[in-house]
Protein backbone atom coordinates (compact mmCIF):
# COMPACT_ATOMS: atom_id res chain seq x y z
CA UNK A 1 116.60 118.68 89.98
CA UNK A 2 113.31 117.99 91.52
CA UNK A 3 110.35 120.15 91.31
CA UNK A 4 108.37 120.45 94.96
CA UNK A 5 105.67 118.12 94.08
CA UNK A 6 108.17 114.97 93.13
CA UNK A 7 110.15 115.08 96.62
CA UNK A 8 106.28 113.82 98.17
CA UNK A 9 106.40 110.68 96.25
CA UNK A 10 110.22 109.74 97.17
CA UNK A 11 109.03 106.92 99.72
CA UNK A 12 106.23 104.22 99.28
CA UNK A 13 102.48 105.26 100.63
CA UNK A 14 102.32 101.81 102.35
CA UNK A 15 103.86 98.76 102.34
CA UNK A 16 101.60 95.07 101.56
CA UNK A 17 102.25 91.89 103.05
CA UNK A 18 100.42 89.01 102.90
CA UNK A 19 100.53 85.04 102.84
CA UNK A 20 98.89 82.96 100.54
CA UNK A 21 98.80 79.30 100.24
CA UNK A 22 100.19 77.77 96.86
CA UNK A 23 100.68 73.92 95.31
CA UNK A 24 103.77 73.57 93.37
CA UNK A 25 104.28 71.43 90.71
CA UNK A 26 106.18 68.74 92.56
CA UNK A 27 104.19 69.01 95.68
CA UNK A 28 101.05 67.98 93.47
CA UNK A 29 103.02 65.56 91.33
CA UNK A 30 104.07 63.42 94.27
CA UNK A 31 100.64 63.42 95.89
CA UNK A 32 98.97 62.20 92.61
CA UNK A 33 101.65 59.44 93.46
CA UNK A 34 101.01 59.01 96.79
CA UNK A 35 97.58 59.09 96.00
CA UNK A 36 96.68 61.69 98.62
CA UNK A 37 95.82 65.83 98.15
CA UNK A 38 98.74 67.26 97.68
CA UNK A 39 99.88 69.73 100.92
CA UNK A 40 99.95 73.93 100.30
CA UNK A 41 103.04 75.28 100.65
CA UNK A 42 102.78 78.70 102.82
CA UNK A 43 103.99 81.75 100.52
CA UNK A 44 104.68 85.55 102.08
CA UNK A 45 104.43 87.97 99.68
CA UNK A 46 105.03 91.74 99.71
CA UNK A 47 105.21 94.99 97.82
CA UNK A 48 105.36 98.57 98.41
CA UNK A 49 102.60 100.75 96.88
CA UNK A 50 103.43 104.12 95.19
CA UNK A 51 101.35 106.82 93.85
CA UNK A 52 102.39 106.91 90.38
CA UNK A 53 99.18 108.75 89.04
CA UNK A 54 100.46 111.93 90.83
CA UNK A 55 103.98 111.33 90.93
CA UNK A 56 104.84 114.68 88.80
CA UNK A 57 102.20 116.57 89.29
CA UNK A 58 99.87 117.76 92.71
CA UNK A 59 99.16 115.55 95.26
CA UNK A 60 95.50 115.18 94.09
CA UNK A 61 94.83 113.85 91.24
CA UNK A 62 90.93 115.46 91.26
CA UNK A 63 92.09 118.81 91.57
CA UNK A 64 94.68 118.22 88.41
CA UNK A 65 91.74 116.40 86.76
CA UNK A 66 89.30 119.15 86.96
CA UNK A 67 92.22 121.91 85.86
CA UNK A 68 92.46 119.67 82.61
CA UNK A 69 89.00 119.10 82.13
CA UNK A 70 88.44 123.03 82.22
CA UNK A 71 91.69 123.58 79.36
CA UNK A 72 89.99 121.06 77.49
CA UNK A 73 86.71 122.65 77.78
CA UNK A 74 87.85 126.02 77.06
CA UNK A 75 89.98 124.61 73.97
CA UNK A 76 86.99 123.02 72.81
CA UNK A 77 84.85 126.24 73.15
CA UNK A 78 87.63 128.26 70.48
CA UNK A 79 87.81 125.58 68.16
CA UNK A 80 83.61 125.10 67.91
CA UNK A 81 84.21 129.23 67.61
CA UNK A 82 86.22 128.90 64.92
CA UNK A 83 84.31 126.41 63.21
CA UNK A 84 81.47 129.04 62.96
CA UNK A 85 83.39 130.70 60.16
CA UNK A 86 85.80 128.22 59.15
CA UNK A 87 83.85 124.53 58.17
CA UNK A 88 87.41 123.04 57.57
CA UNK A 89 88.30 123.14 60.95
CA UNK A 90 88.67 119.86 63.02
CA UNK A 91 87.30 119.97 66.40
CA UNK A 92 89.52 117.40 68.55
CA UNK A 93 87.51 115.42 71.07
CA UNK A 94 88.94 116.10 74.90
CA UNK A 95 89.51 114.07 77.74
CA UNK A 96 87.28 114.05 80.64
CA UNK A 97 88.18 114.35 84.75
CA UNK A 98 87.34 110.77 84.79
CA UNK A 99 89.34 109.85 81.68
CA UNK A 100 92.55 111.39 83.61
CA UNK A 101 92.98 108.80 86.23
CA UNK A 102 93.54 106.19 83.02
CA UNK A 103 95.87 108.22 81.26
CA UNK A 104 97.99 109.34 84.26
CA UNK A 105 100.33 106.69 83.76
């Protein structure tokens, strides 16, 4: 079952096409023979582009950021705590709001 925020990301945000010009390997091969340039062939390409960074989570990917960042934060803040009394204890480096957008994959 799907939680509210997944049903959003269902359908594509947008759909990319475009044409680009390419020279295959026989089209070049027989113009070296010819002893002319060899012609571009005309190639239509297209995709559909999905939000996979929020795909599971909010729809904005600052305001989940931020939330994160502030966990991390406060995490951070108990373990320097405990580190006051305790010198064994390790003190884990966090992730930042602009660190999320990498690891959202």
């Amino acid at each position: 079952m799907l939680s509210p925020g997944q049903e959003l990301h269902q359908q594509p945000e947008r759909r990319v096409d475009f044409v680009g010009l390419r020279y295959s390997h026989a089209e070049k091969a027989r113009a070296a023979k010819e002893g002319r340039r060899p012609r571009p062939q005309r190639i239509r390409r297209a995709f559909e582009v999905h939000a996979y960074c929020c795909a599971w989570r909010s729809p904005s990917l600052k305001e989940d950021a931020n939330l994160r960042e502030r966990v991390a934060r406060m995490r951070l803040r108990v373990q320097a705590r405990r580190a006051l009394w305790d010198p064994e204890t390790v003190i884990e480096p966090y992730r930042t709001r602009h660190q999320e957008h990498w690891h959202s994959w």
